[in-house]
Protein backbone atom coordinates (compact mmCIF):
# COMPACT_ATOMS: atom_id res chain seq x y z
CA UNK A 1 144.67 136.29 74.43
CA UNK A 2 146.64 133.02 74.73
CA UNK A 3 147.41 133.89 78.17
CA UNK A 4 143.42 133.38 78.91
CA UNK A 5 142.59 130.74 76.09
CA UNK A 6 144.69 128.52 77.46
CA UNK A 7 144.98 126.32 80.76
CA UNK A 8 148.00 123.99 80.55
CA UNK A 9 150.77 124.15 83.85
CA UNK A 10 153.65 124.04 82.11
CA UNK A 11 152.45 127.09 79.80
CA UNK A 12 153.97 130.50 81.33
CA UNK A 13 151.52 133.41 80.77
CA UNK A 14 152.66 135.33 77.61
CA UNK A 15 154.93 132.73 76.35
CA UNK A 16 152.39 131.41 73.74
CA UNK A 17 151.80 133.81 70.28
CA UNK A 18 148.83 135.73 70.62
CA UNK A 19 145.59 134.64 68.47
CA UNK A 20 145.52 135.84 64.77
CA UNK A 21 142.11 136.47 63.21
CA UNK A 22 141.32 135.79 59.87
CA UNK A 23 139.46 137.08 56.94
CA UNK A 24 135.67 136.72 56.75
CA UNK A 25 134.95 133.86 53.82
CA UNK A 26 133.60 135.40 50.75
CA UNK A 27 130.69 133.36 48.72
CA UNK A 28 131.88 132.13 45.28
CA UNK A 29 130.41 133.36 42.28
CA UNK A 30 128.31 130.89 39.82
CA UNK A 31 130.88 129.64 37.60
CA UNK A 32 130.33 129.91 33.56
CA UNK A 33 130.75 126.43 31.89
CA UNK A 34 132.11 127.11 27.85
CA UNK A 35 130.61 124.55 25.97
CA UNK A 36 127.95 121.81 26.23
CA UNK A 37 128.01 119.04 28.98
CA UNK A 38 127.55 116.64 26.32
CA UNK A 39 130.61 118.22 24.18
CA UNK A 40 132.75 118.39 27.75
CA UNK A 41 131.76 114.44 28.72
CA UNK A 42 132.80 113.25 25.20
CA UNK A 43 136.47 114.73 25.11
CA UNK A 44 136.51 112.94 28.00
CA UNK A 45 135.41 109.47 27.21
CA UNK A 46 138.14 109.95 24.52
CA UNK A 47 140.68 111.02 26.82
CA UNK A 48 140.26 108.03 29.57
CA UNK A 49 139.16 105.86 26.60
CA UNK A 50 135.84 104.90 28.41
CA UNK A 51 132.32 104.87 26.96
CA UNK A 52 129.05 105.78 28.78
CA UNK A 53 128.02 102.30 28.73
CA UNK A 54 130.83 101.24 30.88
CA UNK A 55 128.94 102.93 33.51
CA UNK A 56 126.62 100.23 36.04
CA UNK A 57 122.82 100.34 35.18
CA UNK A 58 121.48 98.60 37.91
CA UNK A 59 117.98 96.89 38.10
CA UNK A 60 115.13 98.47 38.99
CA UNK A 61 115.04 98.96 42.40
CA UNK A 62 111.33 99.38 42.52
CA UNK A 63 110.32 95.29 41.70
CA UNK A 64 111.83 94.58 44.80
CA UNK A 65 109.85 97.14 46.69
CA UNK A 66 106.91 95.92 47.60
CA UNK A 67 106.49 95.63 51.74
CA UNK A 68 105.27 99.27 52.56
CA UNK A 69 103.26 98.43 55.92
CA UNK A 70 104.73 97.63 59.54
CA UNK A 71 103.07 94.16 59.21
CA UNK A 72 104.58 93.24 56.18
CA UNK A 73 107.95 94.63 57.13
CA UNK A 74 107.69 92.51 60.27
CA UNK A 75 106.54 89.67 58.46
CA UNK A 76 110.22 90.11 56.01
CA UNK A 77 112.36 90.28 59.48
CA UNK A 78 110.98 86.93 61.09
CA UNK A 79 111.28 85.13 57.70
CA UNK A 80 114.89 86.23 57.40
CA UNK A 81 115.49 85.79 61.16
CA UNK A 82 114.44 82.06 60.88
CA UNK A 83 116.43 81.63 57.63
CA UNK A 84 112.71 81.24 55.70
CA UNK A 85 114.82 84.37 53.45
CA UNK A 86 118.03 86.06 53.25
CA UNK A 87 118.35 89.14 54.34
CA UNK A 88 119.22 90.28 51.24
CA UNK A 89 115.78 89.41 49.74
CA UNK A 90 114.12 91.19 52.53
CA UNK A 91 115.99 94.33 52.50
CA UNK A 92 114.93 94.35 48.40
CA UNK A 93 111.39 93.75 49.19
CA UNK A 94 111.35 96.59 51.57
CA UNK A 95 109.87 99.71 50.34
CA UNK A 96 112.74 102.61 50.97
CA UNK A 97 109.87 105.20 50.73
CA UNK A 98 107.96 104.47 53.29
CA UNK A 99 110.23 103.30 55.53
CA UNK A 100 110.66 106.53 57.91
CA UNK A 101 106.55 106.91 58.74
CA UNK A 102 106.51 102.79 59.20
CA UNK A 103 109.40 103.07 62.03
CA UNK A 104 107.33 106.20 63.46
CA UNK A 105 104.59 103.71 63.86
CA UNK A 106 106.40 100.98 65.17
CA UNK A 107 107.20 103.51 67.82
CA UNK A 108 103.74 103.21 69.30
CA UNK A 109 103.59 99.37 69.98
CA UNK A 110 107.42 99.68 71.55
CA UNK A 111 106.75 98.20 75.05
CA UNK A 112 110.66 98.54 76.37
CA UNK A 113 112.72 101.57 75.61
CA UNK A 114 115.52 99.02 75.02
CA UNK A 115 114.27 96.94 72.41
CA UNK A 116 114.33 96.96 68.86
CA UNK A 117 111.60 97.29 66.81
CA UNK A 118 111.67 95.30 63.45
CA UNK A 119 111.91 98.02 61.34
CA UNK A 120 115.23 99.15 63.41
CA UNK A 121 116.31 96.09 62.85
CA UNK A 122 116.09 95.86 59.00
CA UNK A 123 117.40 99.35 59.02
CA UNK A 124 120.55 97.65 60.97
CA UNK A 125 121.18 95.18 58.11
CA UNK A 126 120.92 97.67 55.68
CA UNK A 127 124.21 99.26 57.43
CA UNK A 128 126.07 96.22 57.11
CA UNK A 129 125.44 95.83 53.72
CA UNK A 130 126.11 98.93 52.27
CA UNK A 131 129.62 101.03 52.25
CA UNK A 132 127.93 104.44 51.24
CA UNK A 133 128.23 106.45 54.74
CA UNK A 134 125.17 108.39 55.62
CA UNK A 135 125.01 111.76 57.61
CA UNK A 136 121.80 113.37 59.26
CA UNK A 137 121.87 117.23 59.52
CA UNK A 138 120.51 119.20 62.46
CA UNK A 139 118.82 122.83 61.77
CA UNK A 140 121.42 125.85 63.30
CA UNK A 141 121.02 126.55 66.77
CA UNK A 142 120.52 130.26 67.94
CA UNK A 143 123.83 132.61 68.45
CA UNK A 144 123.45 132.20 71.94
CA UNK A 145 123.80 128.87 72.11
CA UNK A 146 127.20 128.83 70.69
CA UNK A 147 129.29 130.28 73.25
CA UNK A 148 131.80 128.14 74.16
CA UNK A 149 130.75 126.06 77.63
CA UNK A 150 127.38 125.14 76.37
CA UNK A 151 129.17 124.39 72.99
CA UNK A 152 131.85 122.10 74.15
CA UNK A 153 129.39 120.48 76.48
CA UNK A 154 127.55 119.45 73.14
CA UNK A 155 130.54 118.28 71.62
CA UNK A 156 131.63 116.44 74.60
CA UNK A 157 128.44 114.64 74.12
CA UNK A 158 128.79 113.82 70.59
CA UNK A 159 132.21 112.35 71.04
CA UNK A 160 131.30 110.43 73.69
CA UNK A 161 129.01 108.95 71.43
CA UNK A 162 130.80 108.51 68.11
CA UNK A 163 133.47 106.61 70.39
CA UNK A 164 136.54 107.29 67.90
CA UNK A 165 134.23 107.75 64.75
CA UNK A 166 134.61 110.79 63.05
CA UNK A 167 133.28 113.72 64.19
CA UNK A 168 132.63 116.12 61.29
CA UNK A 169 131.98 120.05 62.01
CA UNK A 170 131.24 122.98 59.38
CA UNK A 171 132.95 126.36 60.58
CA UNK A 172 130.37 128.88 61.83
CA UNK A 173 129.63 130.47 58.04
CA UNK A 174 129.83 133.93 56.87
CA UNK A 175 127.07 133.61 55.33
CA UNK A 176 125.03 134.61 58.87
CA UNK A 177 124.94 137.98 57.83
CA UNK A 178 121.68 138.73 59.91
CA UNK A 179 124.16 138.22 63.33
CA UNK A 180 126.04 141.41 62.28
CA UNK A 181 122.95 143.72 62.50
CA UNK A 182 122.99 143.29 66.03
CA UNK A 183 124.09 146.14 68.27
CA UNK A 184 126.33 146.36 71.62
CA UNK A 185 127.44 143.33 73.15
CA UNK A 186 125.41 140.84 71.10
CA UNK A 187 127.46 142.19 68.14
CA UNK A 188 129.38 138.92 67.58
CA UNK A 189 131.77 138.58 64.89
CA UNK A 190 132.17 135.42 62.39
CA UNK A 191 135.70 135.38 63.10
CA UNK A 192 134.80 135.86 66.33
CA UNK A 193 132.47 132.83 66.64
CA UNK A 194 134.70 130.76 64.83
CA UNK A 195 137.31 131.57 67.49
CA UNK A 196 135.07 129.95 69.77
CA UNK A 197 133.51 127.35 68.17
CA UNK A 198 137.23 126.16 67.19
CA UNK A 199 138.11 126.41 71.44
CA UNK A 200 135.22 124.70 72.41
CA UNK A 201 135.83 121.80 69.86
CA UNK A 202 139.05 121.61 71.12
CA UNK A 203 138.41 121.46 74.49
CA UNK A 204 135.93 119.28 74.26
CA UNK A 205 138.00 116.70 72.28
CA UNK A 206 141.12 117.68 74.80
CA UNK A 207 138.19 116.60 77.77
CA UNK A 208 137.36 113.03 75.91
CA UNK A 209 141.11 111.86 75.27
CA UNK A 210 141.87 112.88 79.15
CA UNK A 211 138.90 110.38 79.50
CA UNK A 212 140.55 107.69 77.13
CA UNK A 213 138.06 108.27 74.31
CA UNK A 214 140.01 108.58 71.06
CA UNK A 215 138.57 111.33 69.07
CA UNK A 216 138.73 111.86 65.35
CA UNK A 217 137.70 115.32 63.96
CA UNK A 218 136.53 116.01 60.54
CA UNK A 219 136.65 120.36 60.19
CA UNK A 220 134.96 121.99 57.51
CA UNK A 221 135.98 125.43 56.21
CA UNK A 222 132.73 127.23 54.46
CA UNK A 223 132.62 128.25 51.05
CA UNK A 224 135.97 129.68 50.53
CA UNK A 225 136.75 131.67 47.22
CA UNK A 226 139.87 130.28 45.90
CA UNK A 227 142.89 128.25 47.46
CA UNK A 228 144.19 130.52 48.98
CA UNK A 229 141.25 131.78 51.10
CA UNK A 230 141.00 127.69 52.18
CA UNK A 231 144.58 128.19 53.38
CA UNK A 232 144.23 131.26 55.37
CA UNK A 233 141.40 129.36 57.42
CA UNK A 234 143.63 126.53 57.40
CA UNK A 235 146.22 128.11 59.47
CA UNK A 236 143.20 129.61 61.95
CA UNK A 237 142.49 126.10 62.71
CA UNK A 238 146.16 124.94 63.70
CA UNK A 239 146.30 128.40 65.76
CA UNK A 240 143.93 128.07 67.87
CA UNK A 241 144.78 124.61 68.25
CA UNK A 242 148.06 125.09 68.84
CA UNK A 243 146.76 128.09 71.55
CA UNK A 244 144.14 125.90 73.09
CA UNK A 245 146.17 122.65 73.63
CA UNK A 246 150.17 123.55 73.11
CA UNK A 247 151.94 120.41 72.68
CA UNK A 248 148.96 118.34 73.17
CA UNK A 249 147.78 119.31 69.89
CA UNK A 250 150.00 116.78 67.86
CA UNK A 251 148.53 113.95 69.61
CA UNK A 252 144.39 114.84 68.11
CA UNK A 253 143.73 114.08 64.78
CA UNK A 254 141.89 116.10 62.70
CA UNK A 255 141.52 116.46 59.25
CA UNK A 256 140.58 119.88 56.97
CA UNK A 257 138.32 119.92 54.57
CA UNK A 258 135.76 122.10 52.66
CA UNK A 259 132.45 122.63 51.95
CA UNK A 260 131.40 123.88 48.39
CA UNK A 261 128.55 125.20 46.48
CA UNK A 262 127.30 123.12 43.55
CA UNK A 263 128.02 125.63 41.33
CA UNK A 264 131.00 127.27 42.04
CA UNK A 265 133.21 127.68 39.34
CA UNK A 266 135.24 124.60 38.32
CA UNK A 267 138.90 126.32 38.80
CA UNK A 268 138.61 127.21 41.96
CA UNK A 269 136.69 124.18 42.88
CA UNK A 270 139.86 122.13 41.70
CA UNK A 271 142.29 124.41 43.23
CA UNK A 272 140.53 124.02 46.19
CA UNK A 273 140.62 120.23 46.24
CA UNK A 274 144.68 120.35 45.56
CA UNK A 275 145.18 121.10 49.52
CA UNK A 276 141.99 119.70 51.21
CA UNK A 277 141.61 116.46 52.78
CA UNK A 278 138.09 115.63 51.48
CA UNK A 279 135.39 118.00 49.72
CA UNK A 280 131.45 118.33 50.67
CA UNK A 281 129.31 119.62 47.79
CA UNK A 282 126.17 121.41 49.17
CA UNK A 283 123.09 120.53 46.93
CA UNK A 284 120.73 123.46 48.47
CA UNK A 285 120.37 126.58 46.86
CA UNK A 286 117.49 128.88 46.44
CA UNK A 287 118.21 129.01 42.79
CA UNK A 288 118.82 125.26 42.18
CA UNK A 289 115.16 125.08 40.53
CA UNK A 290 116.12 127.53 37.42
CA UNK A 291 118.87 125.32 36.52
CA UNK A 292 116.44 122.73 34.79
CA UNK A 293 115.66 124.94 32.32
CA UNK A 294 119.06 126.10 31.63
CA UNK A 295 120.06 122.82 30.58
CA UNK A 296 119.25 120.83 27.14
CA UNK A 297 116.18 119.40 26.16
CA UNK A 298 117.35 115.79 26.17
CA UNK A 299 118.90 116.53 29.52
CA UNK A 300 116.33 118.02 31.65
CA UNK A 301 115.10 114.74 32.89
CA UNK A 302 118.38 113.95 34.62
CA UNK A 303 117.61 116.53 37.43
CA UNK A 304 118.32 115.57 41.35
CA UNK A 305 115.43 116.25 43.89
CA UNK A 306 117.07 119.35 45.29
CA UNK A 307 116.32 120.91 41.80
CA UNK A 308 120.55 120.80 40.24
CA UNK A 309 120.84 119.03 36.81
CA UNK A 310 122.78 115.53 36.99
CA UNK A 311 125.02 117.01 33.95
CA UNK A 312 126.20 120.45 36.63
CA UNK A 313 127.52 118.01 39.28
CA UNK A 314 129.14 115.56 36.81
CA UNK A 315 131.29 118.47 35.99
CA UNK A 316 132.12 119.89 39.20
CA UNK A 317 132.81 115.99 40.64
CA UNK A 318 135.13 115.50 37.40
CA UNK A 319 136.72 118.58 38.02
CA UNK A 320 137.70 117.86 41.38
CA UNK A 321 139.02 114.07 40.78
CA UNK A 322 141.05 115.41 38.26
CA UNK A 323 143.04 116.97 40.34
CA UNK A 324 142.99 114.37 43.20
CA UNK A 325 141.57 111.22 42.20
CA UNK A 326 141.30 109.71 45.74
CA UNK A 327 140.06 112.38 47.26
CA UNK A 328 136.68 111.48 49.47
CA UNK A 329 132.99 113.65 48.33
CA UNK A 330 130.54 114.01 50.28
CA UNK A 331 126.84 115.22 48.61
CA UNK A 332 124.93 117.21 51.25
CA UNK A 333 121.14 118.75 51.21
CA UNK A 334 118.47 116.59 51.92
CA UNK A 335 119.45 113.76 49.86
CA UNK A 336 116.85 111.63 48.74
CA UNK A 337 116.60 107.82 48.07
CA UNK A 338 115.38 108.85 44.66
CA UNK A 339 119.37 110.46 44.42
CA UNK A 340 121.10 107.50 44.38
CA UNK A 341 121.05 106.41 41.62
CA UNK A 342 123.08 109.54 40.33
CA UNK A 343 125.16 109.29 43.55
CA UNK A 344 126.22 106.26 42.90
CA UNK A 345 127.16 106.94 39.24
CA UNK A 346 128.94 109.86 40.19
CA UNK A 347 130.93 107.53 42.67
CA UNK A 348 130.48 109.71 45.23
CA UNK A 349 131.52 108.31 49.32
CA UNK A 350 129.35 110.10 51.21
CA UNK A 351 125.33 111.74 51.74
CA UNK A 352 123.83 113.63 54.22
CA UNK A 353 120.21 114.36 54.49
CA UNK A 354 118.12 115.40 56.74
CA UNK A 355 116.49 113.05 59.77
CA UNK A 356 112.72 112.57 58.01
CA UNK A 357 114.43 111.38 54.67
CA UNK A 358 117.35 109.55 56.66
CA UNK A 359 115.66 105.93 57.35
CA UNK A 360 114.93 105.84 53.68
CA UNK A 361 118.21 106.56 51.98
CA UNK A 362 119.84 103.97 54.46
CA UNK A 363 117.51 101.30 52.94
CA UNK A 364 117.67 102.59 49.72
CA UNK A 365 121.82 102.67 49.43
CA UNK A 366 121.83 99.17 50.67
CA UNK A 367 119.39 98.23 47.79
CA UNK A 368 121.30 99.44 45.41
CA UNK A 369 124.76 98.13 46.61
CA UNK A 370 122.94 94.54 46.38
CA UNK A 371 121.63 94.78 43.46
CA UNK A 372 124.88 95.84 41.78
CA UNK A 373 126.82 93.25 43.79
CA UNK A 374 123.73 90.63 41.80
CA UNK A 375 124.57 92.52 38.33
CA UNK A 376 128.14 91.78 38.79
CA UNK A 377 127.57 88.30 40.23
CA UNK A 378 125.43 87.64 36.25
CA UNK A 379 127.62 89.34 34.33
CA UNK A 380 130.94 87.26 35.80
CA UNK A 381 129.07 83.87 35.41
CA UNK A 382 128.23 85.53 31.84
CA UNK A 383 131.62 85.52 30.93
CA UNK A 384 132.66 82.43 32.43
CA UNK A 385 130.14 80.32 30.29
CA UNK A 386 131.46 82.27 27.06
C-alpha cells in the first residue's frame, strides 16, 4: 500500500492512490514478412530515391590489423605517445580480435592497482574517437537477490558511478516462468517483482539526488505485444513513481523505452516505436540459427554472429524509422566486432555485448568510424580536384 511504500513527511497516510498492478507481458509471435527482402528494399530505394550504392563501404578493416601481442600493442602506444604515430594509425594497426586476452595479460605485469596498462590506454582512445555507445551485459542474478534493500543498494552503486550518465534498466521479464513454480512464500509474482524492482530504482535514484548526484534513468519495458500493452506498463512506471517519491518525482528524469525481439512482427514493432522513447532489439534467440536457411541463396552470407540474417533486421530497423525517424536503436546480444559492419550500415546508435567480447568491439567501432571519416576525407578531395 502507498501508506507503506512511501516515506515522505508531508505525505498523510492514505492520502496517496493505492498501487495498481498490471498485466503480465505476453511474448510476441514471429512475424510473417509477404514478399522477398530484396522485392521490399527495392520499393524502397524507389520511394526515398536512394540506391544501394549510396550506402558507405568502408576499407578493409583487417590491413590495418596487424599488432595482436602485448609487446607490439605497447610498442603502437609509446610511438603514438611520443608523436613517432597518430593515434589514429595505432588504433588501425591494433588487432580488435585479440584485444580482450592481450589486456588479460597485461593484467599480470600491472605493478600499481592505479595505473594504466597500455592496452587500457589504447582502449581509452578508441572511446574518444568513436560515437557508437557500447553497453556490457551482466548474467541475471538469483530471485533472492532482487528484493528491494539489496537491490537499491546495487543501484545506488551504479549511479554513483555513472555520475549523471544514463542508467539503463530492463523490467524484471515475464519470461521467468521457472519463478512461478515455486510454492508458499517464495511464490513471487512478475508484477510483483517489478513492483519492487521499480521502488528500489526509485529509491535509490531518490538517495543519489539527496546526495547531489544527478541521475538519469533509461527504463526498459520487456517484450510487450502491441502498443497498447507498452502503455499499460507505461503507466506502472509513473505509479509507482509517483507512490514512491510524490512530488519529488517531477524533478528525476527518466525515459521509457522497450526492448524487442528481432523478429517480432513489423506492425507492432512500429506501433510500438510511435510512443517509446528509444527501442532495443535483442539479437539472442534459440532459433536465430534456422533463419539462415530460410533466407535466399544469394543472401545467406549476410548473416550476423548471433545466427539472424542481415536482410530480417534491415526490415524490422526500417520499419521502426518509418514511423519515427529519430528515434535512438540499440542492438543487444553479444555483439561482435565482426557485427559492425552491418551495425553501422543499419545506422544503428547503440551495442551491447557481453564483457569477454566488450574490449574488442570498442576497438573495432573506433576502426571503423576512422576509416569512414578517411573514405570521406578521399572522396571530398575527389570531388574538389574534378
Amino acid at each position: 500500500m502507498k501508506g507503506e511504500r512511501c516515506q515522505n513527511s508531508f505525505c498523510q497516510f492514505g492520502s496517496c492512490p493505492a498501487p495498481c498492478g498490471v498485466e503480465a507481458v505476453h511474448q510476441p509471435a514471429c512475424g510473417q514478412m509477404g514478399g522477398s527482402a530484396r522485392d521490399r528494399r527495392s520499393g524502397r530505394e524507389e520511394e526515398n530515391g536512394r540506391q544501394e550504392s549510396d550506402a558507405p563501404h568502408l576499407e578493409d578493416a583487417g590491413d590495418y590489423a596487424r599488432a595482436g601481442s602485448l609487446p607490439e600493442i605497447a610498442s603502437l602506444v609509446e610511438l603514438a605517445s611520443i608523436g613517432s604515430i597518430t593515434r589514429e594509425k595505432a588504433l588501425l594497426s591494433a588487432d580488435s580480435e585479440r584485444i580482450g586476452e592481450i589486456l588479460q595479460e597485461a593484467e599480470e605485469y600491472r605493478s600499481k592497482p592505479e595505473e594504466g596498462t597500455t592496452p587500457e590506454m589504447l582502449l581509452d582512445w578508441s572511446d574518444s574517437m568513436r560515437s557508437l555507445r557500447v553497453y556490457t551485459e551482466e548474467a541475471e542474478r538469483e530471485i533472492q537477490e532482487r528484493l528491494m534493500n539489496r537491490w537499491k543498494g546495487h543501484l545506488v552503486n551504479l549511479l554513483h558511478s555513472l555520475q549523471g550518465a544514463p542508467l539503463t534498466v530492463a523490467l524484471v521479464s515475464g519470461r521467468l516462468k521457472d519463478y512461478r513454480k515455486l510454492k508458499g512464500d517464495a511464490a513471487l509474482d512478475i508484477d510483483m517483482l517489478r513492483d519492487i524492482q521499480l521502488e528500489a530504482l526509485f529509491r535509490a535514484a531518490q538517495s543519489c539526488q539527496m546526495q547531489r548526484i544527478d541521475c538519469s534513468l533509461e527504463l526498459l519495458v520487456p517484450y510487450p505485444e502491441d502498443g497498447e500493452a507498452f502503455h499499460r506498463i507505461h503507466d506502472f512506471i509513473d505509479r509507482v513513481g509517483e507512490e514512491t517519491l510524490c512530488h519529488q518525482r517531477r524533478s528525476l528524469r527518466y525515459r521509457v523505452g522497450a526492448m524487442l525481439d528481432w523478429d517480432v512482427r513489423e506492425t507492432a514493432a512500429a506501433e510500438i516505436a510511435r510512443f517509446a522513447d528509444f527501442i532495443v532489439i535483442n539479437g539472442k534467440h534459440e532459433g536465430a540459427w534456422l533463419m539462415e536457411y530460410l533466407v535466399s541463396e544469394e543472401e545467406r552470407g549476410k548473416v550476423l554472429s548471433a545466427g539472424i540474417p542481415y536482410s530480417v533486421l534491415e526490415e524490422l530497423v526500417y520499419s521502426i524509422r518509418r514511423t519515427k525517424p529519430a528515434i535512438r536503436i540499440c542492438l543487444s546480444g553479444a555483439v561482435k566486432p565482426s557485427d559492425l559492419a552491418y551495425v553501422y550500415r543499419l545506422g544503428l546508435n547503440a551495442v551491447s555485448t557481453v564483457p569477454s567480447e566488450l574490449p574488442g568491439v570498442r576497438l573495432a567501432a573506433a576502426q571503423w568510424e576512422l576509416l569512414e571519416r578517411q573514405h570521406e576525407l578521399r572522396r571530398r578531395s575527389a570531388q574538389g580536384r574534378t
